[in-house]
Protein backbone atom coordinates (compact mmCIF):
# COMPACT_ATOMS: atom_id res chain seq x y z
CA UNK A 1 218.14 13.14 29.37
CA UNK A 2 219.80 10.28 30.27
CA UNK A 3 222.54 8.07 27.82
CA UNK A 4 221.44 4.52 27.30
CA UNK A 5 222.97 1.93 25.17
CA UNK A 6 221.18 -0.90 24.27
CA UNK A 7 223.13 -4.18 22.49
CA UNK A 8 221.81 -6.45 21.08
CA UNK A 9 222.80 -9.31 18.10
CA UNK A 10 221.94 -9.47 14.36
CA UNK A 11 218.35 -11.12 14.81
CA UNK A 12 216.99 -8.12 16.28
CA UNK A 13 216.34 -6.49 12.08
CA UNK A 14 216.62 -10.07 10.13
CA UNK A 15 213.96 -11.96 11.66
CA UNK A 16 210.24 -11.91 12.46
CA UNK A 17 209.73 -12.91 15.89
CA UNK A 18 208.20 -12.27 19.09
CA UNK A 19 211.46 -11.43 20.46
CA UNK A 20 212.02 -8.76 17.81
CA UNK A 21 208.73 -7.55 18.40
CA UNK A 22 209.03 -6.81 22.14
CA UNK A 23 212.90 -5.21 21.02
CA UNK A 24 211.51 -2.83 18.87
CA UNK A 25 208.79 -1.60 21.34
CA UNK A 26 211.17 -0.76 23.77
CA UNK A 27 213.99 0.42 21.40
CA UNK A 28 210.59 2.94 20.14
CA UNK A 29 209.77 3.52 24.06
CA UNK A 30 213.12 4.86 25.12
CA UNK A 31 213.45 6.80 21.96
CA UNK A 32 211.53 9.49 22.91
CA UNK A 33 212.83 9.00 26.98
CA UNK A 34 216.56 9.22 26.79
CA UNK A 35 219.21 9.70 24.72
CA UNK A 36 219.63 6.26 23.28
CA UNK A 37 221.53 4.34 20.93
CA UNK A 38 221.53 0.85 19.93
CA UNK A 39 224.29 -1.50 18.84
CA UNK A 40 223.98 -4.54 16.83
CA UNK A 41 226.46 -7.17 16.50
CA UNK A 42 225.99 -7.39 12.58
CA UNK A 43 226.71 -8.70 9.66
CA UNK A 44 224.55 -6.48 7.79
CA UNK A 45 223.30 -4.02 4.90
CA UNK A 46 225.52 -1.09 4.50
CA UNK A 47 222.52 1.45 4.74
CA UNK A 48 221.01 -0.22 7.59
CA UNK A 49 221.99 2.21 10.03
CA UNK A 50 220.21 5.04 8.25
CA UNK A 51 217.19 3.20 7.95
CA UNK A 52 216.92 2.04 11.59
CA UNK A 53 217.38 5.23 12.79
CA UNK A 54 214.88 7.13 10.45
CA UNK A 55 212.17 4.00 12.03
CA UNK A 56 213.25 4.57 15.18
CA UNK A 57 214.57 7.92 15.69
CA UNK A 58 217.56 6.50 17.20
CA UNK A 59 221.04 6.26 16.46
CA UNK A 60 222.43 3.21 15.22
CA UNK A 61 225.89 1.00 15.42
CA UNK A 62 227.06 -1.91 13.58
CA UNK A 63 229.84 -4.09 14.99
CA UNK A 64 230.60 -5.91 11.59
CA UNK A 65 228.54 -5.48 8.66
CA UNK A 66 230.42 -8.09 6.17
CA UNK A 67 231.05 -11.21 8.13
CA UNK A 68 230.02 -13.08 11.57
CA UNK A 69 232.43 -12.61 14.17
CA UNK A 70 232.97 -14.56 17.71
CA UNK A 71 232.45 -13.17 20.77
CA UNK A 72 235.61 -11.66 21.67
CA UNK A 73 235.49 -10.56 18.10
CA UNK A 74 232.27 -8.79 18.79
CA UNK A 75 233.48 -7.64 22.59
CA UNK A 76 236.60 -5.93 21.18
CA UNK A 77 234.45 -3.95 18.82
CA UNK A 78 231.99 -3.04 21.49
CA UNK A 79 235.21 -1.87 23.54
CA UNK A 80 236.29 0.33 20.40
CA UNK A 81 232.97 1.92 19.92
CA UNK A 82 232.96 2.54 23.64
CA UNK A 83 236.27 4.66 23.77
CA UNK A 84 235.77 7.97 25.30
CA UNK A 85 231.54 7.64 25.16
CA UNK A 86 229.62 7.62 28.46
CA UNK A 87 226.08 5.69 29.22
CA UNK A 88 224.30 5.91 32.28
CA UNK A 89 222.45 2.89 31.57
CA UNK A 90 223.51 -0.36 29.37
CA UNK A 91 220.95 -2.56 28.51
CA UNK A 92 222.03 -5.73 27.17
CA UNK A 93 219.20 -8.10 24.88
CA UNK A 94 219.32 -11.79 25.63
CA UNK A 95 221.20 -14.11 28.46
CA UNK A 96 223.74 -15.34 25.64
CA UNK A 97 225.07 -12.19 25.23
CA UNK A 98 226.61 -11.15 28.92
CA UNK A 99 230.24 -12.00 27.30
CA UNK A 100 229.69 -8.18 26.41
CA UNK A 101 230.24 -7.43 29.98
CA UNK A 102 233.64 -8.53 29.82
CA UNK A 103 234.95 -5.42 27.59
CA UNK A 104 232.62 -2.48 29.34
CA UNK A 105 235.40 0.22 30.04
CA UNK A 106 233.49 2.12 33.06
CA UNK A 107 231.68 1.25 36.18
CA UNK A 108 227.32 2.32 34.93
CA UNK A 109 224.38 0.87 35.32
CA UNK A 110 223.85 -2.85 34.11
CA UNK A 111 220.53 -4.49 32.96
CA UNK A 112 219.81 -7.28 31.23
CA UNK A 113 216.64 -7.95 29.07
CA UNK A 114 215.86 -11.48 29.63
CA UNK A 115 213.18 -12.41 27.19
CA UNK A 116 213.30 -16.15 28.97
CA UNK A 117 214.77 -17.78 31.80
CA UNK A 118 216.36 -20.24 30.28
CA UNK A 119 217.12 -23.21 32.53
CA UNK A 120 213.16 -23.20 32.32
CA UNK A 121 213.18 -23.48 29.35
CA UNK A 122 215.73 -25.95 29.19
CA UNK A 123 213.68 -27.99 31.76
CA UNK A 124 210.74 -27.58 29.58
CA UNK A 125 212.66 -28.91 26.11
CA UNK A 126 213.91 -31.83 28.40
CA UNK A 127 210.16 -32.99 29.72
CA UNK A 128 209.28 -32.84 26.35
CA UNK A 129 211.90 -34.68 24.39
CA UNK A 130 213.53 -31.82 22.84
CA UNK A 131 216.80 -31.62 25.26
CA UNK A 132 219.52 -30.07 23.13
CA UNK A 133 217.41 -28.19 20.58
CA UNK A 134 218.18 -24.84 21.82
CA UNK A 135 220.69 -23.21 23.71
CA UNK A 136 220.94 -24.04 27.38
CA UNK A 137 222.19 -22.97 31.08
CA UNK A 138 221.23 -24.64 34.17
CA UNK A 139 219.76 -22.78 37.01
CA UNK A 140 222.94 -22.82 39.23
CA UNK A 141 225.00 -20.98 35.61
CA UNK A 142 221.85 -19.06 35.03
CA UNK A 143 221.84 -17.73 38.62
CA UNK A 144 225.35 -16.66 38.57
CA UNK A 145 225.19 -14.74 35.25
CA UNK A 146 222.50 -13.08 37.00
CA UNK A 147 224.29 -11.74 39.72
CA UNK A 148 226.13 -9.58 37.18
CA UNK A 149 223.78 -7.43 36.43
CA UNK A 150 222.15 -5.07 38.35
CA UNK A 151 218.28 -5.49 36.85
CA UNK A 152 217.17 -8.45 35.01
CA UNK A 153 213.82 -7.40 32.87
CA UNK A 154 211.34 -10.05 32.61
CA UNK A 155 207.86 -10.36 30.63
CA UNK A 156 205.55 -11.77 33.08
CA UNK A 157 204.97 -12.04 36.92
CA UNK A 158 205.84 -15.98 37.19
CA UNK A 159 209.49 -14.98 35.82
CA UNK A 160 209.58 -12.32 38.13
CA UNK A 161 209.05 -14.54 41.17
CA UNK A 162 211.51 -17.01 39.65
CA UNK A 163 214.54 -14.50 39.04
CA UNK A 164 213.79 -12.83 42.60
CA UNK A 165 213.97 -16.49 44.21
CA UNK A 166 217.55 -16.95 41.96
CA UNK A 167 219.37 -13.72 42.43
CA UNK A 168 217.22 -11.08 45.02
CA UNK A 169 213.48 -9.19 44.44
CA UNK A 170 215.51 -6.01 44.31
CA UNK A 171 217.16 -7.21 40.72
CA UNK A 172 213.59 -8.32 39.04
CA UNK A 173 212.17 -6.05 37.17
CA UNK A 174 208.30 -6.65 35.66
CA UNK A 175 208.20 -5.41 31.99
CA UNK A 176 205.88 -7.06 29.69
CA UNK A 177 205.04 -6.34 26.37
CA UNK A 178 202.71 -3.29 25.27
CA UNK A 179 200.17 -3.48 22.46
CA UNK A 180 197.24 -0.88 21.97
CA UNK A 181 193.87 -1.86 21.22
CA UNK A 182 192.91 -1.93 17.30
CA UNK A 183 189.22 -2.62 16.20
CA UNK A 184 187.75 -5.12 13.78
CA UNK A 185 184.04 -6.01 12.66
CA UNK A 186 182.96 -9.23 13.89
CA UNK A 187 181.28 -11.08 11.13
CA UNK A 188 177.95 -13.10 11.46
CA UNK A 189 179.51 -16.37 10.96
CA UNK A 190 182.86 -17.80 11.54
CA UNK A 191 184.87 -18.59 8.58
CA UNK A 192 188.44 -18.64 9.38
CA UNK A 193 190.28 -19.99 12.88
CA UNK A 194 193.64 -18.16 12.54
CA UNK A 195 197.16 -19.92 14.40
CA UNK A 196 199.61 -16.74 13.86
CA UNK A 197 203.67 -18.73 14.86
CA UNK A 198 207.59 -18.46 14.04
CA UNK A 199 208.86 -21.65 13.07
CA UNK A 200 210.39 -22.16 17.00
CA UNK A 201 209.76 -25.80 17.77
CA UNK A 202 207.45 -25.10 20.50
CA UNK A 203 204.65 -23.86 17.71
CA UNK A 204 205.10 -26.50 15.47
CA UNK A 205 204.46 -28.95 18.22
CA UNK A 206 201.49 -26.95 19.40
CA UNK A 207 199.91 -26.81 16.01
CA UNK A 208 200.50 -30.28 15.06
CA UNK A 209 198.93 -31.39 18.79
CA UNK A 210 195.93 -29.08 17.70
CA UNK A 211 195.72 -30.50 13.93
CA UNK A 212 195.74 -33.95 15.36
CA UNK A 213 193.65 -34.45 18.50
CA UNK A 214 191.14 -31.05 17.93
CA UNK A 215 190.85 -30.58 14.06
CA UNK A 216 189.17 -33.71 12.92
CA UNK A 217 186.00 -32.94 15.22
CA UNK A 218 185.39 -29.03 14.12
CA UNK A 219 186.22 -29.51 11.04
CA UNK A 220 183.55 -32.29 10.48
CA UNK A 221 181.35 -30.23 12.33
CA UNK A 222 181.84 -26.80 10.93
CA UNK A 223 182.28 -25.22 7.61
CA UNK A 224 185.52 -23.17 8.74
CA UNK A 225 189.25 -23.22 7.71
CA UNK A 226 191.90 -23.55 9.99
CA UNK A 227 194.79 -21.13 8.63
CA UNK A 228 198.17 -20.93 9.96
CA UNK A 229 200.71 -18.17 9.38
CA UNK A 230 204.26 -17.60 9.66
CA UNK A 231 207.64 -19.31 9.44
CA UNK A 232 205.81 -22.65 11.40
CA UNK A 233 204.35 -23.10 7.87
CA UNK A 234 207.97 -24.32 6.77
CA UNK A 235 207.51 -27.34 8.91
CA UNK A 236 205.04 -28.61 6.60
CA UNK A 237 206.61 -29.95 3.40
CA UNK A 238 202.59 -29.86 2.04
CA UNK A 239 199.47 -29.62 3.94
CA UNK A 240 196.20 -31.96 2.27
CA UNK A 241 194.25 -32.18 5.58
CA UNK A 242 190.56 -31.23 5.50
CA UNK A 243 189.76 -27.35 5.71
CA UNK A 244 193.73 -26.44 6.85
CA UNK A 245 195.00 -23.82 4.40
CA UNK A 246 199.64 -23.09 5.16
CA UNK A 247 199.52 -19.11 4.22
CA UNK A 248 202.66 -18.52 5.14
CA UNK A 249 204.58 -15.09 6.12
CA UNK A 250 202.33 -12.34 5.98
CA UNK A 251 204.02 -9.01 5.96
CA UNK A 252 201.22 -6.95 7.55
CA UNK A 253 200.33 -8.71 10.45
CA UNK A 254 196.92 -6.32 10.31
CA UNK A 255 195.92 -8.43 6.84
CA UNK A 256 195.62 -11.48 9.09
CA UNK A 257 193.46 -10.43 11.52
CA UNK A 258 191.27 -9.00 9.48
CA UNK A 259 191.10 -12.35 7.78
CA UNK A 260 190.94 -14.24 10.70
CA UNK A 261 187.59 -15.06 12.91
CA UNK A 262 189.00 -16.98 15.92
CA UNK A 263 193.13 -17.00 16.89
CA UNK A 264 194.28 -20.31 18.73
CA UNK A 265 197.29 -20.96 20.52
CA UNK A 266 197.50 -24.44 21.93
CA UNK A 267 200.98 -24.00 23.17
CA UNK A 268 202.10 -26.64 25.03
CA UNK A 269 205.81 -25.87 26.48
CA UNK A 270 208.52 -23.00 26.20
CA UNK A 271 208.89 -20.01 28.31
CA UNK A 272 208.22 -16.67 28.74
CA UNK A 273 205.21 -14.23 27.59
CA UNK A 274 203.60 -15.04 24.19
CA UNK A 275 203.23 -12.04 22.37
CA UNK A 276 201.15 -13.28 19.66
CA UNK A 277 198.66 -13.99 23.02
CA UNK A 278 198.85 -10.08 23.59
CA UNK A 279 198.65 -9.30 19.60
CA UNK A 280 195.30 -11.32 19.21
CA UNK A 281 193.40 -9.46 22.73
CA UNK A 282 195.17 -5.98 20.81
CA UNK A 283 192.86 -6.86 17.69
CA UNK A 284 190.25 -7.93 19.52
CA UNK A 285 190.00 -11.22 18.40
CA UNK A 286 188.63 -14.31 20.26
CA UNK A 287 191.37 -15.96 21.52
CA UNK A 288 191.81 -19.51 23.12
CA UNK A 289 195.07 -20.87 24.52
CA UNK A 290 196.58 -23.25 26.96
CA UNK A 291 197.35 -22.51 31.06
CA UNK A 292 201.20 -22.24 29.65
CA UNK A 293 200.17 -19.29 26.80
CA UNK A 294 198.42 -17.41 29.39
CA UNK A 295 201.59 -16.97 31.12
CA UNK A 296 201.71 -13.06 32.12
CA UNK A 297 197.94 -13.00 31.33
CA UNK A 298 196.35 -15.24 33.29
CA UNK A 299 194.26 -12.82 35.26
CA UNK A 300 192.23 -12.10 32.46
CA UNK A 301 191.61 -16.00 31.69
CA UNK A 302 187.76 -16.59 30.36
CA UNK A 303 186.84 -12.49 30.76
CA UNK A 304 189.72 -11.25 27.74
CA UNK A 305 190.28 -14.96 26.43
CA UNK A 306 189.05 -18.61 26.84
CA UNK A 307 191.44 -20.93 28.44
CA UNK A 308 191.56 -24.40 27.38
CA UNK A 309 194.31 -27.45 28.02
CA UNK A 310 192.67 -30.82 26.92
CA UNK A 311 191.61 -31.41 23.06
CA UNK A 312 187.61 -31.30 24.60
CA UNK A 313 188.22 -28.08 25.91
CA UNK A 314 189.21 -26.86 23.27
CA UNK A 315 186.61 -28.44 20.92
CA UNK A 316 184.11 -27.38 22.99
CA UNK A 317 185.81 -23.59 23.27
CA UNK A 318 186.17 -23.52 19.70
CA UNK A 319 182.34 -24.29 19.04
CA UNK A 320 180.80 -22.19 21.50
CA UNK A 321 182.63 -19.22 19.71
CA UNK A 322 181.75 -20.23 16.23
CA UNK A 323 178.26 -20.48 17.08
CA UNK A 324 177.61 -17.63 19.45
CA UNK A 325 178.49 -13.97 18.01
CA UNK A 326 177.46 -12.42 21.15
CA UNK A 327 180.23 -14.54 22.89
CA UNK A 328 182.99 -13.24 20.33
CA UNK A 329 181.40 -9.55 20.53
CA UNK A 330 182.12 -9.50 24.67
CA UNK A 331 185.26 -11.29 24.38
CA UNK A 332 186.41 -8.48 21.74
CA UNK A 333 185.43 -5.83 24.85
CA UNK A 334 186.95 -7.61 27.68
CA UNK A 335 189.74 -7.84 25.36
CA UNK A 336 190.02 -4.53 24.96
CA UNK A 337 189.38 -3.28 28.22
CA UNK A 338 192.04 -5.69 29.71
CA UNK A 339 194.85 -4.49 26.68
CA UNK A 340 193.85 -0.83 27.81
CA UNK A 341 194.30 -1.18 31.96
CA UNK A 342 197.38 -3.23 31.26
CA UNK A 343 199.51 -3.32 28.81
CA UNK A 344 200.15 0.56 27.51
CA UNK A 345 203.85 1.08 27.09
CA UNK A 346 203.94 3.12 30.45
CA UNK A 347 202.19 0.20 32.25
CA UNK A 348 205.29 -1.94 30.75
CA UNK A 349 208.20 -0.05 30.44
CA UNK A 350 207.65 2.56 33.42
CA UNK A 351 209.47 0.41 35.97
CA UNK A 352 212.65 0.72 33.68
CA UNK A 353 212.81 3.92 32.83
CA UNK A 354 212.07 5.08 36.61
CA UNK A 355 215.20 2.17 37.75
CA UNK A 356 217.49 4.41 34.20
CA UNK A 357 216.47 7.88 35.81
CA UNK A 358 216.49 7.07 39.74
């Protein structure tokens, strides 16, 4: 089998994210492919190797477990733990990360695991007033960090396109997210319309949008709840709006849909795949979401999920759903059928594991 290292930094075990979602599907995918192991730039638990690698069947490194460290403070410890160890593959998580590259010891095969592109995203932040928030790179930077790797992994076919247009098709690599189908009962009536979000920016806008221009007619309309989960809760000091109900984080993300009737996402700007998109079609659950959340999707728009842009569409969307179970009940099918022909782990992590053995 093939040695691959993966890095990537401390976010990957301390927060709930998409990101660390679609990291720990492919850190379980190449588990049981090659002979990996995974470094993490730390600080951390003392144990938390052992209990990483019993989850994942993996082995596990720490850079620094007591303290943050900068990068060349990070890059000298990845040069240590290198030493006399040989990878055929290094797979490096995230964009901000490639100072690693610097302290590799041997020639091997590079790849980098995108996530975003982020002058995009940076483009994106800037059209909507939010220049600055995050970290950025124009597309001339972005371009030539891409050039020194030898595959760049995206999540959906529009990145693709964009990365073979910067740096070659030969470097672009498709690999979206896998999720496998999971059945729920769909109930009579609609009760709760579930919004499922990390506290990044992007959600909190997208919510608040929603709250503002869509809840006020379904809520006067409907006897339904509009309940939003996750970290985007914190952007709510209190919530005393008609019907909307802040639950907060929710450990098992099968509790919430099980609660949940219909799943929104009325995301407005960002980048990348939205994996809570691909969660809600796994469950089976009605979803309805903008042109930009049904990025990496969009050939199942209206068949697995109802697309909507404008506050009426969504209104509208939202209403047919509540009052048709038949509607939901084919939805839940399509949804499944679609999650089934596309989006297995082989279906999204094949190309990278045929580029690791090739």
């Amino acid at each position: 089998m093939k040695k691959v290292l993966l890095v990537t930094d401390v976010t990957f075990w301390e927060k709930s994210s998409g990101h660390r979602v679609r990291i720990s599907a492919l850190i379980k995918y190449l588990a049981v492919n090659v002979n990996l192991t995974i470094v993490i730039t730390g600080p951390a638990p003392q144990n938390i190797e052992v209990i990483l690698g019993a989850n994942y069947k993996a082995e596990f490194f720490i850079l620094e477990k007591a303290k943050y460290l900068n990068s060349n403070g990070y890059g000298r410890r990845l040069k240590t733990f290198l030493g006399d160890r040989h990878f055929d593959c290094i797979i490096i998580e995230y964009i901000h990360s490639s100072y690693f590259l610097s302290f590799l010891i041997e020639e091997t095969l590079v790849i980098l695991d995108a996530h975003d592109i982020i002058s995009e995203r940076t483009a994106q932040f800037k059209k909507y007033n939010q220049a600055g928030t995050l970290y950025e790179l124009s597309e001339t930077t972005e371009t030539e960090m891409f050039n020194l790797y030898d595959y760049i992994l995206v999540l959906c076919p529009a990145d693709r396109d964009k990365v073979a247009s910067m740096a070659g098709h030969s470097k672009a690599l498709l690999c979206p997210h896998p999720v496998k189908a999971l059945r729920h009962r769909v109930r009579p009536a609609v009760k709760n319309i579930g919004f499922i979000a990390s506290g990044y920016l992007p959600n909190a806008d997208a919510i608040s949008w929603f709250i503002k221009h869509c809840w006020p007619d379904i809520s006067g309309s409907y006897d339904v709840q509009l309940c939003i989960y996750g970290s985007v809760c914190d952007w709510f000091r209190s919530c005393d709006l008609h019907q909307v109900v802040l639950k907060g984080f929710v450990a098992d993300i099968r509790r919430i849909y099980r609660e949940v009737d219909i799943v929104i996402n009325p995301i407005r700007f960002g980048a990348g795949l939205k994996i809570k998109n691909l969660e809600a079609l796994a469950h089976g659950l009605p979803l309805v979401t903008t042109s930009h959340g049904s990025r990496g999707i969009e050939n199942g728009k209206n068949e697995a999920y109802m697309l909507a842009n404008t506050a009426d569409e969504f209104i509208r969307a939202i209403s047919s759903l509540i009052e048709d179970a038949g509607l939901r009940k084919r939805l839940r099918r399509n949804a499944h059928r679609y999650v089934n022909e596309n989006l297995t782990a082989d279906n999204c992590f094949g190309p990278l594991l045929e580029v690791i053995n090739a």
